[in-house]
C-alpha atoms as a PDB file:
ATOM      1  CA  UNK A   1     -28.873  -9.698 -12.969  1.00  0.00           C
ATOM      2  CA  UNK A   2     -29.218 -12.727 -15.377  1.00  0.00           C
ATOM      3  CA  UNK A   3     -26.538 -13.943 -17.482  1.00  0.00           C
ATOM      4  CA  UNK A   4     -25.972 -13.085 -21.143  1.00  0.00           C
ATOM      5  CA  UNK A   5     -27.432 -15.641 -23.369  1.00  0.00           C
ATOM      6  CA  UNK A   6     -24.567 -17.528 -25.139  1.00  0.00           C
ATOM      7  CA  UNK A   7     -23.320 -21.132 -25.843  1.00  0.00           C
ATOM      8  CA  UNK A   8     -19.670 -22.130 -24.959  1.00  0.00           C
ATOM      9  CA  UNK A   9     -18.667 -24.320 -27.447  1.00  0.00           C
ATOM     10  CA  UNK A  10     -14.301 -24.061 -28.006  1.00  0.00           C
ATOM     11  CA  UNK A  11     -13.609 -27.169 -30.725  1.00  0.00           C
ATOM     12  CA  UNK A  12     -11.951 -28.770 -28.923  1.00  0.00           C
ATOM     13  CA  UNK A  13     -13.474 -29.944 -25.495  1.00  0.00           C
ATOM     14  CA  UNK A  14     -16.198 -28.129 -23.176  1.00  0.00           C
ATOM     15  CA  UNK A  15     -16.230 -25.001 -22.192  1.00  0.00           C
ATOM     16  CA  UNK A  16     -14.190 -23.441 -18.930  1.00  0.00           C
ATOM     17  CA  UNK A  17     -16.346 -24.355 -15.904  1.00  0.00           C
ATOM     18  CA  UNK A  18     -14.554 -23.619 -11.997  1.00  0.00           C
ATOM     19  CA  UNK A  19     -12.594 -26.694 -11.613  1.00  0.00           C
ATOM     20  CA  UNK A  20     -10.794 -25.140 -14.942  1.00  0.00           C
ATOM     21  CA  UNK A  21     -10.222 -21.881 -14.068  1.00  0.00           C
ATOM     22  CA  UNK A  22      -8.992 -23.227 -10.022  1.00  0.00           C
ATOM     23  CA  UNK A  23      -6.622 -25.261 -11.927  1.00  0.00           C
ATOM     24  CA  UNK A  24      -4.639 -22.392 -13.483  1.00  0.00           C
ATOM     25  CA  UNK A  25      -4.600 -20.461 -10.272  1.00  0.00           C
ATOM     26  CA  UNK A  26      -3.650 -23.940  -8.171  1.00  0.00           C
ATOM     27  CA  UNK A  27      -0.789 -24.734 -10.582  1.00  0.00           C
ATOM     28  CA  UNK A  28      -2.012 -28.033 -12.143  1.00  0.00           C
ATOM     29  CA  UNK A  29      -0.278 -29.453 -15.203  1.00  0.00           C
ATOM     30  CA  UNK A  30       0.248 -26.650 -17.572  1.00  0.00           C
ATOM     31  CA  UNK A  31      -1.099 -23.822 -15.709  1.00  0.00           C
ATOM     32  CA  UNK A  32       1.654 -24.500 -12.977  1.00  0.00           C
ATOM     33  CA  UNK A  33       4.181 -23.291 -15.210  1.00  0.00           C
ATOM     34  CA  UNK A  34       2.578 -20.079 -16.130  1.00  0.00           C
ATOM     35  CA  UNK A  35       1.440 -19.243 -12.798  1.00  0.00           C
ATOM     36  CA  UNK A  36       4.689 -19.492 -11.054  1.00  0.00           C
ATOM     37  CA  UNK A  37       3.426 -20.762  -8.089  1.00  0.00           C
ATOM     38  CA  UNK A  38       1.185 -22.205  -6.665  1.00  0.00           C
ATOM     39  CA  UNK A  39      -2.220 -21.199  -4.788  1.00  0.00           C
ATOM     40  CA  UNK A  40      -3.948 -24.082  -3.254  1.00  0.00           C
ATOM     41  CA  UNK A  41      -8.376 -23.494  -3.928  1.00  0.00           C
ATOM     42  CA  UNK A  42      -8.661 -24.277  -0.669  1.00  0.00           C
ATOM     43  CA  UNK A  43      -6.010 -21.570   0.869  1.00  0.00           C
ATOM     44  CA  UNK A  44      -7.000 -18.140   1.836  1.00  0.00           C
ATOM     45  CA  UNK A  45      -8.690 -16.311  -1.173  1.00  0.00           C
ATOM     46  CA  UNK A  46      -6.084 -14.893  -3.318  1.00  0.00           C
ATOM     47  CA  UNK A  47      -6.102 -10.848  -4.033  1.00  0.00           C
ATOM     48  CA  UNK A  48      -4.855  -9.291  -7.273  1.00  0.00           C
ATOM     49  CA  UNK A  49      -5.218  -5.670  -8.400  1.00  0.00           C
ATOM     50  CA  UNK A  50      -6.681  -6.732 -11.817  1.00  0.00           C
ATOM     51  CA  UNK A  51      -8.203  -9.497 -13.535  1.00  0.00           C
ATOM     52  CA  UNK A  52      -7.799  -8.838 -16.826  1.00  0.00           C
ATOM     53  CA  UNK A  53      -9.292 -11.284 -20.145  1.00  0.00           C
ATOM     54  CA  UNK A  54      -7.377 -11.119 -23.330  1.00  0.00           C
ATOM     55  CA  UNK A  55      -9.647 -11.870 -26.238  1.00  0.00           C
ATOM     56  CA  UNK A  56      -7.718 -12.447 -29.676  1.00  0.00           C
ATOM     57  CA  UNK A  57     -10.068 -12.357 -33.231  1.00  0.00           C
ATOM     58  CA  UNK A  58      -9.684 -15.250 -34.829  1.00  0.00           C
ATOM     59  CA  UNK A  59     -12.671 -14.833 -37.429  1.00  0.00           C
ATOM     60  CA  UNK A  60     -12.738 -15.120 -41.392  1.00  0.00           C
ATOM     61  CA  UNK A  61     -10.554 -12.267 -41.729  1.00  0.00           C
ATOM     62  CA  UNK A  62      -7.776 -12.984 -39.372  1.00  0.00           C
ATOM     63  CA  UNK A  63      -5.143 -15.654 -41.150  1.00  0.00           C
ATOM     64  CA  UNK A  64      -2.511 -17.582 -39.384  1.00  0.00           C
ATOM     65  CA  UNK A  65      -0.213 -15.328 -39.704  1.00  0.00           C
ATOM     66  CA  UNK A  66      -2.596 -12.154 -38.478  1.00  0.00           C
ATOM     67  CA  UNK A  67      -3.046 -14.903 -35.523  1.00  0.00           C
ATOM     68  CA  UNK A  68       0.445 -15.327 -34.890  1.00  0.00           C
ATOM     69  CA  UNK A  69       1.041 -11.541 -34.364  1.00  0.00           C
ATOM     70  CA  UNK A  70      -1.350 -11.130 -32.181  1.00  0.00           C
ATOM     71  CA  UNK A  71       0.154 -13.915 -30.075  1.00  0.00           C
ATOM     72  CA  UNK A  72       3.736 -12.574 -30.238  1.00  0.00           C
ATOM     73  CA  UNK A  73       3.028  -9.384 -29.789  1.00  0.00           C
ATOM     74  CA  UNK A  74       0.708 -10.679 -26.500  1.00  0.00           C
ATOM     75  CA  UNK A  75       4.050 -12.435 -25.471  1.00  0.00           C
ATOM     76  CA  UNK A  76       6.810  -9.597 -26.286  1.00  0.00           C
ATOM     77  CA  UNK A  77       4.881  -7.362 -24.338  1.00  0.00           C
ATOM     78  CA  UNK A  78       4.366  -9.919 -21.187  1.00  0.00           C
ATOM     79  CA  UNK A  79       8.637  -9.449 -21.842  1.00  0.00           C
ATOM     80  CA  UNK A  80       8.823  -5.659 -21.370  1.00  0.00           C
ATOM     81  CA  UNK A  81      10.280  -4.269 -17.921  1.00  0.00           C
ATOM     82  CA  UNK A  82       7.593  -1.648 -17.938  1.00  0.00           C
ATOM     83  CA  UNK A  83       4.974  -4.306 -17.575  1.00  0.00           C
ATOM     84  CA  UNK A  84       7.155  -5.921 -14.602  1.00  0.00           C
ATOM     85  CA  UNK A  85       7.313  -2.504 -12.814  1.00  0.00           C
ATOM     86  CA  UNK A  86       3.338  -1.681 -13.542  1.00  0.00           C
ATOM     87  CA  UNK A  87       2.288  -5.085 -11.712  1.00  0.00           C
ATOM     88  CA  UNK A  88       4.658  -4.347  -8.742  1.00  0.00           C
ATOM     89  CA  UNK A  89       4.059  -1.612  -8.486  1.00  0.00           C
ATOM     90  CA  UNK A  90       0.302  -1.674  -7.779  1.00  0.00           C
ATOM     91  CA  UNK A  91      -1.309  -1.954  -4.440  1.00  0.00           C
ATOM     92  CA  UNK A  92      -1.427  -6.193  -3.786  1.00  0.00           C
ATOM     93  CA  UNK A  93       1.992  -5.827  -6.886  1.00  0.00           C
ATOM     94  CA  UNK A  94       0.393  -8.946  -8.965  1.00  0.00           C
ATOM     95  CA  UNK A  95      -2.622  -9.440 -11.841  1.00  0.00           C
ATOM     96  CA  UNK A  96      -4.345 -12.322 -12.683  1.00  0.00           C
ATOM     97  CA  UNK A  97      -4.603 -12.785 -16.676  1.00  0.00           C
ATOM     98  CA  UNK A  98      -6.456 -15.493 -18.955  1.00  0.00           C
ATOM     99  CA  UNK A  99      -6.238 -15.548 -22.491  1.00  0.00           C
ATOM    100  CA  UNK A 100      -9.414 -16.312 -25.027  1.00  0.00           C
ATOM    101  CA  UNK A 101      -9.494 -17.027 -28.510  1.00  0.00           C
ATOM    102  CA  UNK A 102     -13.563 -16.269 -30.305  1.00  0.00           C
ATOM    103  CA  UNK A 103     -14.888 -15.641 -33.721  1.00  0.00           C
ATOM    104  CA  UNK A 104     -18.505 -16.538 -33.929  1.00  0.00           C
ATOM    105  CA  UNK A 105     -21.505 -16.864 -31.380  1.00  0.00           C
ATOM    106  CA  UNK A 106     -20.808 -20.058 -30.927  1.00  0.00           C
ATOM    107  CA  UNK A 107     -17.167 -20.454 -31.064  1.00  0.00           C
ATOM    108  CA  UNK A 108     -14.790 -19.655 -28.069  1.00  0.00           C
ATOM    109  CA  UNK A 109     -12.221 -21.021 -26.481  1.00  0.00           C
ATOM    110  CA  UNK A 110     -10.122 -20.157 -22.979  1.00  0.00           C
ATOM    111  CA  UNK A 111      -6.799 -21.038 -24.640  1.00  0.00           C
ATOM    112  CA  UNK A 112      -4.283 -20.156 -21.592  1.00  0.00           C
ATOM    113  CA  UNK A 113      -6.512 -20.307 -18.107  1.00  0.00           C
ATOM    114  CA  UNK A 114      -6.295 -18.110 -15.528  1.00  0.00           C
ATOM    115  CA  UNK A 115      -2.899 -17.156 -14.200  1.00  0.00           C
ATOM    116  CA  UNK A 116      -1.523 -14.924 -11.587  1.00  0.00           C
ATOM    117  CA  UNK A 117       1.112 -12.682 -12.467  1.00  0.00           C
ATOM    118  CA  UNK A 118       2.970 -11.419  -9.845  1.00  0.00           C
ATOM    119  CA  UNK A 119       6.505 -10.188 -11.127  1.00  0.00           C
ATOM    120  CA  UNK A 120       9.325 -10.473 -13.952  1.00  0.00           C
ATOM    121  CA  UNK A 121       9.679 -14.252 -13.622  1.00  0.00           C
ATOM    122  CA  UNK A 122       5.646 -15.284 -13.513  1.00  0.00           C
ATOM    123  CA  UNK A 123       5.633 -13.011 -16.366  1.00  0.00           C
ATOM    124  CA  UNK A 124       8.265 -14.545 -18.621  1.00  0.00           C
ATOM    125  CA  UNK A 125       6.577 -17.467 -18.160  1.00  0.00           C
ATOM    126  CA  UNK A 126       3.491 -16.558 -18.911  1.00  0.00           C
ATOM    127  CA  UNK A 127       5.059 -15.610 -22.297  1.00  0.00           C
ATOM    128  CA  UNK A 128       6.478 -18.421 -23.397  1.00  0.00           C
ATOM    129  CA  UNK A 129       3.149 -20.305 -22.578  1.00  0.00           C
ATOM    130  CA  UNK A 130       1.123 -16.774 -24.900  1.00  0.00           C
ATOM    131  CA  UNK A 131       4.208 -17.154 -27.701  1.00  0.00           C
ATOM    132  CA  UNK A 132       3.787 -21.606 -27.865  1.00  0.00           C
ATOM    133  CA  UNK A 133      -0.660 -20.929 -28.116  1.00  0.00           C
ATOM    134  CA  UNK A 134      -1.792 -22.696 -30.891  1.00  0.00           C
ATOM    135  CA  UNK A 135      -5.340 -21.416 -32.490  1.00  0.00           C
ATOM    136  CA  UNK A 136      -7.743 -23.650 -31.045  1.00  0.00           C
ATOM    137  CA  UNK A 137     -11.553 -22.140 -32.337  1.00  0.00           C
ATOM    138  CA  UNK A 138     -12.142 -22.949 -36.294  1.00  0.00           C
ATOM    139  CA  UNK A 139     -12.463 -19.361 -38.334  1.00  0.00           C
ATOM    140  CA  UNK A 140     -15.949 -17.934 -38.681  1.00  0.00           C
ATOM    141  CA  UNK A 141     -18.371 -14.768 -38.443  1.00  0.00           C
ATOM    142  CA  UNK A 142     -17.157 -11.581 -36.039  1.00  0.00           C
ATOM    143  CA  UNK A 143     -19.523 -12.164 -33.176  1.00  0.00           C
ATOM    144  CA  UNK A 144     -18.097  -9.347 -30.646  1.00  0.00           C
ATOM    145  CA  UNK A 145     -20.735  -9.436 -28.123  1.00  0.00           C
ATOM    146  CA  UNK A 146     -20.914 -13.434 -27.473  1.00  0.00           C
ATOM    147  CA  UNK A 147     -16.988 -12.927 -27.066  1.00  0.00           C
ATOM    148  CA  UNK A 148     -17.917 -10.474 -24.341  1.00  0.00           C
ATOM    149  CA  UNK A 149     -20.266 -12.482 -22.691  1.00  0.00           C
ATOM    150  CA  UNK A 150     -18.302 -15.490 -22.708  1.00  0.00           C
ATOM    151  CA  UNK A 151     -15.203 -13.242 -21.141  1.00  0.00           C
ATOM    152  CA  UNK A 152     -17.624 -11.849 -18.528  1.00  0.00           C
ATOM    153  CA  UNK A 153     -18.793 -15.375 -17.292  1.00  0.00           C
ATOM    154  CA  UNK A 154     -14.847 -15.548 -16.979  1.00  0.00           C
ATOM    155  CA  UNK A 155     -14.580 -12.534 -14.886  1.00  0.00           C
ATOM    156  CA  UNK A 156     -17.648 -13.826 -12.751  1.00  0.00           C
ATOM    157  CA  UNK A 157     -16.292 -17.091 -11.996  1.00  0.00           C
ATOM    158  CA  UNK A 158     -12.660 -16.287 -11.374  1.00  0.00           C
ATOM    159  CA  UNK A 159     -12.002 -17.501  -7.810  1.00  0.00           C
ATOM    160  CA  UNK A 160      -9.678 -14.358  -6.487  1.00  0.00           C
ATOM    161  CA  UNK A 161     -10.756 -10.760  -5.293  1.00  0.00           C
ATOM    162  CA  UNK A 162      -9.731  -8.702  -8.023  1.00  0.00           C
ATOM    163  CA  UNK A 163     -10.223  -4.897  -7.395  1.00  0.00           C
ATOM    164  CA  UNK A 164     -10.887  -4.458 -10.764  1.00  0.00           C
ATOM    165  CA  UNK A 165     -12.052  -6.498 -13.812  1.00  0.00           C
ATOM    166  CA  UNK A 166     -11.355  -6.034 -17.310  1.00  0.00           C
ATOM    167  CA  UNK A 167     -12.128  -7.383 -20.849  1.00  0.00           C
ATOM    168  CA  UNK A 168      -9.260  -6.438 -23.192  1.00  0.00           C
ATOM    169  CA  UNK A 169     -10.970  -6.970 -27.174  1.00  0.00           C
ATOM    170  CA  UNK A 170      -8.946  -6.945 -29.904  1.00  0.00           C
ATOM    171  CA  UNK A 171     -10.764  -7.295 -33.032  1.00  0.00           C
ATOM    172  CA  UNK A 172     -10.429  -6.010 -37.009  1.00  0.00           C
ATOM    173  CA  UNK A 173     -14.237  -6.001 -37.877  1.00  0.00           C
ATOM    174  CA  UNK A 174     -17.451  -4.539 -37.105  1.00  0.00           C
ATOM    175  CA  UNK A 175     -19.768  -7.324 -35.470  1.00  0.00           C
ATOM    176  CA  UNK A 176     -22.027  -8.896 -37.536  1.00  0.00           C
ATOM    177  CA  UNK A 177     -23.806 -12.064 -35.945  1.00  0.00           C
ATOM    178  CA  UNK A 178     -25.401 -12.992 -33.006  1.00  0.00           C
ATOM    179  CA  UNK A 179     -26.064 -11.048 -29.448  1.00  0.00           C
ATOM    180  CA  UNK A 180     -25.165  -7.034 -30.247  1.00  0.00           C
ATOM    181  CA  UNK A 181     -22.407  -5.485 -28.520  1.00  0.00           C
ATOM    182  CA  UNK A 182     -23.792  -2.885 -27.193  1.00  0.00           C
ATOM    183  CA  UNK A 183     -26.640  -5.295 -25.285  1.00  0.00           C
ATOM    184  CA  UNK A 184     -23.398  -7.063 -23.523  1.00  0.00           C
ATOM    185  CA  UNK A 185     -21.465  -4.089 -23.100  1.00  0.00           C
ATOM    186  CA  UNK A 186     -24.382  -2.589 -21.095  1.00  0.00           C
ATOM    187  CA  UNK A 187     -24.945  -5.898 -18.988  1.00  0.00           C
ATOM    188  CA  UNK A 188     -21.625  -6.272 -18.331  1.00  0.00           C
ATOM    189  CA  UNK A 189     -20.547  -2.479 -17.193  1.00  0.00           C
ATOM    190  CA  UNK A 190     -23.984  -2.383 -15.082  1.00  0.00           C
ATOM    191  CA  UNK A 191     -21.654  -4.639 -13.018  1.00  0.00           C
ATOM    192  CA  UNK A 192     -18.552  -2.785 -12.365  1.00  0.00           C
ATOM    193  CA  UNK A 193     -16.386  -4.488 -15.506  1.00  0.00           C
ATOM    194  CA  UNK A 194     -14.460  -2.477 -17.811  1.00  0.00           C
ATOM    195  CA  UNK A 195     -14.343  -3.663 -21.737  1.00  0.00           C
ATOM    196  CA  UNK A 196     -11.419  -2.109 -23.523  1.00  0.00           C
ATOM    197  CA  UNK A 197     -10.937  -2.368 -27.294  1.00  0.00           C
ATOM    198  CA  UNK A 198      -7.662  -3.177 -29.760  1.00  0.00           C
ATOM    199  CA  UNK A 199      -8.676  -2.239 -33.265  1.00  0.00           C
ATOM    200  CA  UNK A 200      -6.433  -3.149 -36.267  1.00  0.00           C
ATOM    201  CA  UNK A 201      -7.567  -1.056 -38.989  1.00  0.00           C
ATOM    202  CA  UNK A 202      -6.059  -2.849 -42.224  1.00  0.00           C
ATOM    203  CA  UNK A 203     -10.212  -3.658 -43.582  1.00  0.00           C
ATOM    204  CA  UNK A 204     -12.403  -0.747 -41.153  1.00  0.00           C
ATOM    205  CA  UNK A 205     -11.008   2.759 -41.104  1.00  0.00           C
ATOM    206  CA  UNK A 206     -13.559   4.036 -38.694  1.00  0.00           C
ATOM    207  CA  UNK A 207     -13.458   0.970 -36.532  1.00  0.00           C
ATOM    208  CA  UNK A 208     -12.378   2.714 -33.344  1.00  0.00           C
ATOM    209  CA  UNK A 209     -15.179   4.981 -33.641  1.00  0.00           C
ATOM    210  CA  UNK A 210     -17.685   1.810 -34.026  1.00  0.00           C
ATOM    211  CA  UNK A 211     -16.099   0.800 -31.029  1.00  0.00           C
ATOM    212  CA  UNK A 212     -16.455   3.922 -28.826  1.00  0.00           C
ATOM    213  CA  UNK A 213     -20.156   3.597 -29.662  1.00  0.00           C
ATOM    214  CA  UNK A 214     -20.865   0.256 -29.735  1.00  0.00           C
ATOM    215  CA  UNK A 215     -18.325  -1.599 -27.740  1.00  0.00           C
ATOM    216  CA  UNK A 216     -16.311  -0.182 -25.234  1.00  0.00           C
ATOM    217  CA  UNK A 217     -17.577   0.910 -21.747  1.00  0.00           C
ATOM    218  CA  UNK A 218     -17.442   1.252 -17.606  1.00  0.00           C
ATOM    219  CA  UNK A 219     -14.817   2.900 -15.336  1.00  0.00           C
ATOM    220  CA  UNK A 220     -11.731   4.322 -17.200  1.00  0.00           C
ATOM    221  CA  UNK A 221     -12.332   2.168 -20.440  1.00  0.00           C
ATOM    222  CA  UNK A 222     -10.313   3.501 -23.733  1.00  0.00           C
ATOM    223  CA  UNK A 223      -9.641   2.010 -27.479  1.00  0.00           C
ATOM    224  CA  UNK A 224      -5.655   1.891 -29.004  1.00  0.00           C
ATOM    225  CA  UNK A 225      -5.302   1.793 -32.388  1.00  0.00           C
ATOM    226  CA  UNK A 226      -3.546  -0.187 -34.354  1.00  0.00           C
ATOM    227  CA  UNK A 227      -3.171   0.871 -38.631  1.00  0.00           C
ATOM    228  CA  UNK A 228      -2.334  -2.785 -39.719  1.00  0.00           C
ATOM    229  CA  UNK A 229      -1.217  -6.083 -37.796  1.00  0.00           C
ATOM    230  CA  UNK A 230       2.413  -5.083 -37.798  1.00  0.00           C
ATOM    231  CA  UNK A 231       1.767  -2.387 -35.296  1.00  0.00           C
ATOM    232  CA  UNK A 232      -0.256  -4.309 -32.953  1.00  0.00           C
ATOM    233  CA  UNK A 233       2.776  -5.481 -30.394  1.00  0.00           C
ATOM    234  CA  UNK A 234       3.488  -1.922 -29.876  1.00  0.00           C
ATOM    235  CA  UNK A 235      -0.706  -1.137 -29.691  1.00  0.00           C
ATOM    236  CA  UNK A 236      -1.145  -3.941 -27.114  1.00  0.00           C
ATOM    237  CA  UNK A 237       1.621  -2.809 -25.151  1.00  0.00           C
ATOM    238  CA  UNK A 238       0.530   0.372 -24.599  1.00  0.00           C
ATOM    239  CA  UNK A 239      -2.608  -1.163 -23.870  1.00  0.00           C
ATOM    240  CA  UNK A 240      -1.901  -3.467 -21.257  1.00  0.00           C
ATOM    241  CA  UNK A 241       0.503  -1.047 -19.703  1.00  0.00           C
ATOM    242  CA  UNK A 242      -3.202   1.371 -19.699  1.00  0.00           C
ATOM    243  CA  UNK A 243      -5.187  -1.239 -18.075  1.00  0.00           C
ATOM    244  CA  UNK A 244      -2.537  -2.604 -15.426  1.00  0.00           C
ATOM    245  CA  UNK A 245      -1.800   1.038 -14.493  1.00  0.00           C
ATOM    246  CA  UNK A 246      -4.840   2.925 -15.120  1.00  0.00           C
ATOM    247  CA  UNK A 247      -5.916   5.926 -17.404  1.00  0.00           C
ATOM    248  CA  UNK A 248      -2.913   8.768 -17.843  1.00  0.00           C
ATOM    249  CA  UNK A 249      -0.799   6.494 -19.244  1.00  0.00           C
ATOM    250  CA  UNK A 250       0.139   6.819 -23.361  1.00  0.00           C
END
């Protein structure tokens, strides 16, 4: 199946190619620390029960401040002991995680590469490194499905078996340039990827219904509402603790 149509185009440097994302699994520079330790690209291929992309709005209606609560709130609940026991406690008992900051079609940006996450200490780390993320992508239009199709080129390229992949979306606006959601959505679920939504409802009341429709999709996918920024460290809890465990969980 051909790849979305999409430019990669973060403002600062090129886009993520492989060499990037085997760097933050192979504990070079930065990534080292988040990762926890290290596994070599050329080593037997790493397994993880979920390979999961967060994707953090940082269009025209997302301030610094909206920006820096989604960050924290990424990073408190990377803190949380029920996150430690839902990665242990799954079948290989570690995830791999990258973090990506978008706004419009062109304009994305893998902030924090790929790293695996295999316990309470990988995952403390990992949330310092979430907590210290500057923004890196200028503000612009809400371009959801580029954002997806850049994540899913992630989730292609990621050099680990994952048993399942994810895209993890938190937005606060209805899309409105570029490729349409719904085109990536069904692209991306035709090959076995899950996209999940976040929805902070402070300017679209009904935005969790636009994403059911338009957005979401594949096995086990959900939306969690949040009513304004405040609430999203307690929404993306929840929702991580969904995704790394699997549907049942509230």
């Amino acid at each position: 199946m051909p790849r979305l149509p999409h430019v990669r185009t973060p403002v600062a440097g090129a886009g993520p190619d492989r060499r990037e994302v085997i760097a933050g699994l192979a504990g070079a520079g930065a990534a080292a620390a988040v990762a926890g330790r290290a596994y070599p690209a050329t080593a037997q291929v790493v397994e993880v029960d979920l390979a999961l992309v967060l994707a953090v709005d940082c269009s025209w209606s997302v301030d610094r401040h909206e920006f820096d609560l989604q960050m924290q709130g990424l990073a408190e609940a990377f803190r949380r002991p029920e996150i430690h026991r839902a990665i242990v406690g799954g079948p290989v008992g570690r995830i791999a995680v990258a973090n990506v900051q978008w706004s419009q079609e062109d304009n994305q940006s893998l902030s924090v590469p790929w790293a695996v996450v295999g316990g309470s200490g990988d995952a403390a780390r990992f949330a310092v490194v979430l907590e210290r993320t500057k923004r890196d992508v200028t503000d612009g239009a809400t371009a959801i499905g580029a954002a997806m199709a850049y994540c899913a080129d992630l989730l292609r390229d990621v050099p680990l078996r994952a048993a399942r992949k994810v895209i993890d979306i938190s937005c606060d606006g209805r899309s409105n340039r570029g490729l349409q959601p719904w085109m990536a959505r069904d692209r991306i679920i035709a090959e076995g990827m899950t996209v999940n939504g976040l929805v902070i409802l402070d300017e679209w009341p009904t935005l969790d219904i636009y994403f059911q429709r338009q957005v979401v999709g594949g096995p086990d996918h959900f939306v969690i509402v949040a009513h304004d920024y405040a609430a999203y460290g307690q929404a993306i809890y929840r929702k991580l603790l969904q995704e790394i465990t699997g549907p049942g969980v509230s």
